[in-house]
C-alpha atoms as a PDB file:
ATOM      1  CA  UNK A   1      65.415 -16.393 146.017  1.00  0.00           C
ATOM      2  CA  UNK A   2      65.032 -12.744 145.640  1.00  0.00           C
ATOM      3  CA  UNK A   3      62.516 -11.816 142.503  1.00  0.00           C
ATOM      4  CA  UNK A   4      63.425 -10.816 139.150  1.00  0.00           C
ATOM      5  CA  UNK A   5      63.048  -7.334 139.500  1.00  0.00           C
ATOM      6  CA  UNK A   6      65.638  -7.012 141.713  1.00  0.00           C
ATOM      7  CA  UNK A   7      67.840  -8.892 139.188  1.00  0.00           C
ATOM      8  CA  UNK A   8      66.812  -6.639 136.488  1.00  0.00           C
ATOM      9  CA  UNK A   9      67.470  -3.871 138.101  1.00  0.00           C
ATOM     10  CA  UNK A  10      71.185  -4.790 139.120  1.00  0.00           C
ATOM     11  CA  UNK A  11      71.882  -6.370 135.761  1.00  0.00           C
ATOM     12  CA  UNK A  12      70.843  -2.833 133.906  1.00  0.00           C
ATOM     13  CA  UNK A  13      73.278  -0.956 136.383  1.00  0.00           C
ATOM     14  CA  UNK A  14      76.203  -4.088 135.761  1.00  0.00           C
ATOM     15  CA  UNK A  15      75.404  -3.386 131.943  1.00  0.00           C
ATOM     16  CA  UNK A  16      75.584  -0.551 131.967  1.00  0.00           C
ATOM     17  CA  UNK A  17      78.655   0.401 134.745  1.00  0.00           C
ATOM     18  CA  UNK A  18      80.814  -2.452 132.419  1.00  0.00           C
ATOM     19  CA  UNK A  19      80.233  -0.858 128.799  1.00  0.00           C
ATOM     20  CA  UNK A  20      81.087   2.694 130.166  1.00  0.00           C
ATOM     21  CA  UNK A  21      84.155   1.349 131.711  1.00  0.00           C
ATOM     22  CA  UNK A  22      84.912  -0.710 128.071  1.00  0.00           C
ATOM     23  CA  UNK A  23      84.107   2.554 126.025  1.00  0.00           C
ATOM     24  CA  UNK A  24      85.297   5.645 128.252  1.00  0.00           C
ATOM     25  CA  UNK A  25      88.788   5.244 126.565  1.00  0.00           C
ATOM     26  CA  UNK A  26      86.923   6.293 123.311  1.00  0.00           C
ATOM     27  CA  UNK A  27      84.799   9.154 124.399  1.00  0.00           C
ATOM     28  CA  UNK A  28      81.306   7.041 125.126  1.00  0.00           C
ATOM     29  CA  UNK A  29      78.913   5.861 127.085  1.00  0.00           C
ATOM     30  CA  UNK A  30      76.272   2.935 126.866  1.00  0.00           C
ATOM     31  CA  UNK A  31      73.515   5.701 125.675  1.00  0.00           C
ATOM     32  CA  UNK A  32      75.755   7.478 122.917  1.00  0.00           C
ATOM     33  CA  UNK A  33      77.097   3.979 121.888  1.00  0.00           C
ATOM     34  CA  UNK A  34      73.479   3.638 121.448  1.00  0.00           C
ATOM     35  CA  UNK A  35      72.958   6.859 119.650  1.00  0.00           C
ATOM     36  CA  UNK A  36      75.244   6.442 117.493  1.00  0.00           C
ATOM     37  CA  UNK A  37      74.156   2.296 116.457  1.00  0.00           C
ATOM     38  CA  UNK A  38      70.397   3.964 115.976  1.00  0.00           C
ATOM     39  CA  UNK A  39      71.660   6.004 113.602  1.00  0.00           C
ATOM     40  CA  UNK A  40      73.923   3.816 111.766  1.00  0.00           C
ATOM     41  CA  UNK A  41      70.677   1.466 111.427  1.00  0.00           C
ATOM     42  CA  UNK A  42      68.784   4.584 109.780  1.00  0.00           C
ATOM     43  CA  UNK A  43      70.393   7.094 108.319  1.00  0.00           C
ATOM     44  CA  UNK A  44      68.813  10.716 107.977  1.00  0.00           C
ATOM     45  CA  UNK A  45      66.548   9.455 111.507  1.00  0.00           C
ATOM     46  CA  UNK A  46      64.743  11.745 113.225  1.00  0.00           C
ATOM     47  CA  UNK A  47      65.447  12.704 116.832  1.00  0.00           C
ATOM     48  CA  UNK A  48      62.137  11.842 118.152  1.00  0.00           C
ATOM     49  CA  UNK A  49      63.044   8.524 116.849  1.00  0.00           C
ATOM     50  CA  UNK A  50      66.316   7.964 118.575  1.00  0.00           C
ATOM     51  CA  UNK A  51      64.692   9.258 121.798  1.00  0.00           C
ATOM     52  CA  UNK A  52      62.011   6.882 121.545  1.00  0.00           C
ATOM     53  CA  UNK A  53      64.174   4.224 120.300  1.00  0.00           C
ATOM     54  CA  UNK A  54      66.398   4.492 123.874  1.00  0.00           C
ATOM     55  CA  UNK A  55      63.097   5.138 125.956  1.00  0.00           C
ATOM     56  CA  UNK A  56      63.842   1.602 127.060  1.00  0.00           C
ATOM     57  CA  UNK A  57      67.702   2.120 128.530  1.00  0.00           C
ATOM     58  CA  UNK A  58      67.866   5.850 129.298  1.00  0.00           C
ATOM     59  CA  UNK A  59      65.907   8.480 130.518  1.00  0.00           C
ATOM     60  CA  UNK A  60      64.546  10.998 127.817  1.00  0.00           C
ATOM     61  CA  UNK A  61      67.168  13.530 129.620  1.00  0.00           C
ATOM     62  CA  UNK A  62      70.081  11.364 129.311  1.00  0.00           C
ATOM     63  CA  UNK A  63      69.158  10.529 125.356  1.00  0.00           C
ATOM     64  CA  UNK A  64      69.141  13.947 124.377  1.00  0.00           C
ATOM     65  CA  UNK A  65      72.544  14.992 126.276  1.00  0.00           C
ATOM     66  CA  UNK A  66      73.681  12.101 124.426  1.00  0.00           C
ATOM     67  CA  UNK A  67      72.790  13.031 120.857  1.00  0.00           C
ATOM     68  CA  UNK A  68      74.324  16.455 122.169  1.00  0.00           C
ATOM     69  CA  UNK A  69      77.534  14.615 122.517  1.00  0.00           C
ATOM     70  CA  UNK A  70      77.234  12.934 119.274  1.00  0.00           C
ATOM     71  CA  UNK A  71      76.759  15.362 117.333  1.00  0.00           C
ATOM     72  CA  UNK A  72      79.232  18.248 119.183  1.00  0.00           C
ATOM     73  CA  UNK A  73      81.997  15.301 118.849  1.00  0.00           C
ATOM     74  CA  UNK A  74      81.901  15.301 115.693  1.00  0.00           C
ATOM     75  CA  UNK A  75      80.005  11.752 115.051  1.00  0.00           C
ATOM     76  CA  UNK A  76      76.575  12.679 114.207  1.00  0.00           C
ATOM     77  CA  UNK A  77      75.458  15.863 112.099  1.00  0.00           C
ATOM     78  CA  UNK A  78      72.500  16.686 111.343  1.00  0.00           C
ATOM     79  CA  UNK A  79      71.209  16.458 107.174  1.00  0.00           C
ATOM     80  CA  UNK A  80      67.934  18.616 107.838  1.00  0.00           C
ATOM     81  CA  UNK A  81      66.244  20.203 111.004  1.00  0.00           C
ATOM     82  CA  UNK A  82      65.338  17.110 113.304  1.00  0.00           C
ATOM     83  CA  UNK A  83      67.484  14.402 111.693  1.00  0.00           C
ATOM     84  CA  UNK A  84      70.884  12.830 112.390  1.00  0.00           C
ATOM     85  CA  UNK A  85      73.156  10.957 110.566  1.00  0.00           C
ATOM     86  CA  UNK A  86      76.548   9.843 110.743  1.00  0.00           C
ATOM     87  CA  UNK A  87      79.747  11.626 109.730  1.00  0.00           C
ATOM     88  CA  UNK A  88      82.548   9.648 108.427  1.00  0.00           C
ATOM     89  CA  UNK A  89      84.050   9.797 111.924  1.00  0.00           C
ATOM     90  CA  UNK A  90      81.153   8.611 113.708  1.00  0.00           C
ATOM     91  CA  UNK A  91      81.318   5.587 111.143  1.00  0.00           C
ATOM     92  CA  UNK A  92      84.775   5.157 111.993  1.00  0.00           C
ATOM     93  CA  UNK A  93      83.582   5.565 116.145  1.00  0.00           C
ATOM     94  CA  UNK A  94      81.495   2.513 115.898  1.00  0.00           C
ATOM     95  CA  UNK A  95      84.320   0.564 114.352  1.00  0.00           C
ATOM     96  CA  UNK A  96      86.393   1.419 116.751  1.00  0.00           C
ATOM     97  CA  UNK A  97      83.941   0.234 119.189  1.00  0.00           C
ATOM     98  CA  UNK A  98      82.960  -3.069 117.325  1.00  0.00           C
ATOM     99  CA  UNK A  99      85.826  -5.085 119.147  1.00  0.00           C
ATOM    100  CA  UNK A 100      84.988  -4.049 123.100  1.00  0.00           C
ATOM    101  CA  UNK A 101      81.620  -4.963 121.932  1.00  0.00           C
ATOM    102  CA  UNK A 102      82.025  -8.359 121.273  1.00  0.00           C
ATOM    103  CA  UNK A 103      84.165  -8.840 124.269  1.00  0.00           C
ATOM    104  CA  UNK A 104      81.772  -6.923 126.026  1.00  0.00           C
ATOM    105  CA  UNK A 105      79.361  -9.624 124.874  1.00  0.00           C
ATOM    106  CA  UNK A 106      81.605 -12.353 125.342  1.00  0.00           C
ATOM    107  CA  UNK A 107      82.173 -10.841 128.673  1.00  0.00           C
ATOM    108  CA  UNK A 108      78.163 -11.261 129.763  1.00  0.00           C
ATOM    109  CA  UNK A 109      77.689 -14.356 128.215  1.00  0.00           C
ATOM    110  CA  UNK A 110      80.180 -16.441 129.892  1.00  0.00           C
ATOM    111  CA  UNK A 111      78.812 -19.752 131.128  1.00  0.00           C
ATOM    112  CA  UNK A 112      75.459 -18.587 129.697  1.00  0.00           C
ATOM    113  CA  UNK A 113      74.589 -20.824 126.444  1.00  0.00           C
ATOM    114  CA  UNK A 114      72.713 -19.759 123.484  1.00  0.00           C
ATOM    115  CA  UNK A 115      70.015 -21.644 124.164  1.00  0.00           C
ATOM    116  CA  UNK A 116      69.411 -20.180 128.053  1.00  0.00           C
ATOM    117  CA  UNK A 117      70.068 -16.309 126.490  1.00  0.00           C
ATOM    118  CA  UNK A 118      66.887 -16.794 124.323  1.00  0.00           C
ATOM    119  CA  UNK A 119      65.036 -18.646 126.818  1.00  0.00           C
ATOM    120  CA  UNK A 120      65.411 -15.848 129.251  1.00  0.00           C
ATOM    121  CA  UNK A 121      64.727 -12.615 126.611  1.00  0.00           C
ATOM    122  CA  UNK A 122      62.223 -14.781 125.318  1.00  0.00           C
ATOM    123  CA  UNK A 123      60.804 -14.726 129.177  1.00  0.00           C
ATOM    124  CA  UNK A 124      61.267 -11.493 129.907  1.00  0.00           C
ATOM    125  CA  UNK A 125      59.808 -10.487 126.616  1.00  0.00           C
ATOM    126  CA  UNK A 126      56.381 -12.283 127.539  1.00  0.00           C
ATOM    127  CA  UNK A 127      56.647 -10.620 131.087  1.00  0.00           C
ATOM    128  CA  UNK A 128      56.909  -7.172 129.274  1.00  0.00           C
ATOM    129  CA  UNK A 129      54.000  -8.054 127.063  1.00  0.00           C
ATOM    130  CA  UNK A 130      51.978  -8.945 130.060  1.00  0.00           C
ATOM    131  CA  UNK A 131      52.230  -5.772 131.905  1.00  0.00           C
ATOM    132  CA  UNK A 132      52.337  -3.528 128.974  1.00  0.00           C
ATOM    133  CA  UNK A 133      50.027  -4.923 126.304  1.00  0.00           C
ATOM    134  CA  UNK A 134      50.809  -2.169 123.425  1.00  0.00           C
ATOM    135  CA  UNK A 135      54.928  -2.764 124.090  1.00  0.00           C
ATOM    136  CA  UNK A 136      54.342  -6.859 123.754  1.00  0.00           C
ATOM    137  CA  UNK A 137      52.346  -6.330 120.504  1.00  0.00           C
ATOM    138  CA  UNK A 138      54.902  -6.372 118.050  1.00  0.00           C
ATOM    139  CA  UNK A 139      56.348  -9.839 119.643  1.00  0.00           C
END
């Protein structure tokens, strides 16, 4: 059995290679998908926030092109120095996107039940806790 980082690892990259391919049609990637959902969750965020907010899925390199895109398309603008919120179009962006979500979802979940999902975030939560004790303090 090879060990779980290995699956991580490959999972991230499967994640990641099957949303761009479900959301280049639309002008995103995983990361500005991403962007665009942080903001949507809080309005008039700050940039710092977003950044630290993907920390966990992108590089901080990759995040800020990324709120580049957002906010050059169009989808994001920016109410006051340092803070982003949606535009009317970015609204409309992540409606667009709603559907190849869920069969993104749908997609990853197959033969997985409810019940193993949480089992394994729950897991891999505790694991995360373990080796980094101020991440696994909120949990």
């Amino acid at each position: 059995m090879l060990p779980i980082g290995h699956w991580l690892n490959r999972t991230d990259k499967a994640l990641t290679r099957s949303v761009n391919g479900m959301l280049e049609e639309l002008g995103l990637t995983r990361v500005t998908w991403q962007v665009l959902d942080v903001i949507h969750d809080t309005p008039g965020t700050a940039d710092t926030e977003v950044l630290s907010i993907l920390a966990a899925t992108a590089d901080a390199a990759t995040s800020a092109e990324a709120v580049d895109t957002a906010l050059a398309d169009g989808w994001a603008s920016r109410p006051a120095p340092g803070l982003l919120t949606l535009t009317p179009g970015g609204r409309r962006r992540l409606t667009d996107v709603a559907a190849r979500v869920d069969a993104f979802r749908e997609l990853s979940m197959a033969g997985i039940s409810l019940e193993e999902y949480r089992t394994a975030v729950h897991v891999l939560e505790r694991m995360n806790g373990n080796l980094d004790p101020a991440a696994g303090a909120g949990h």
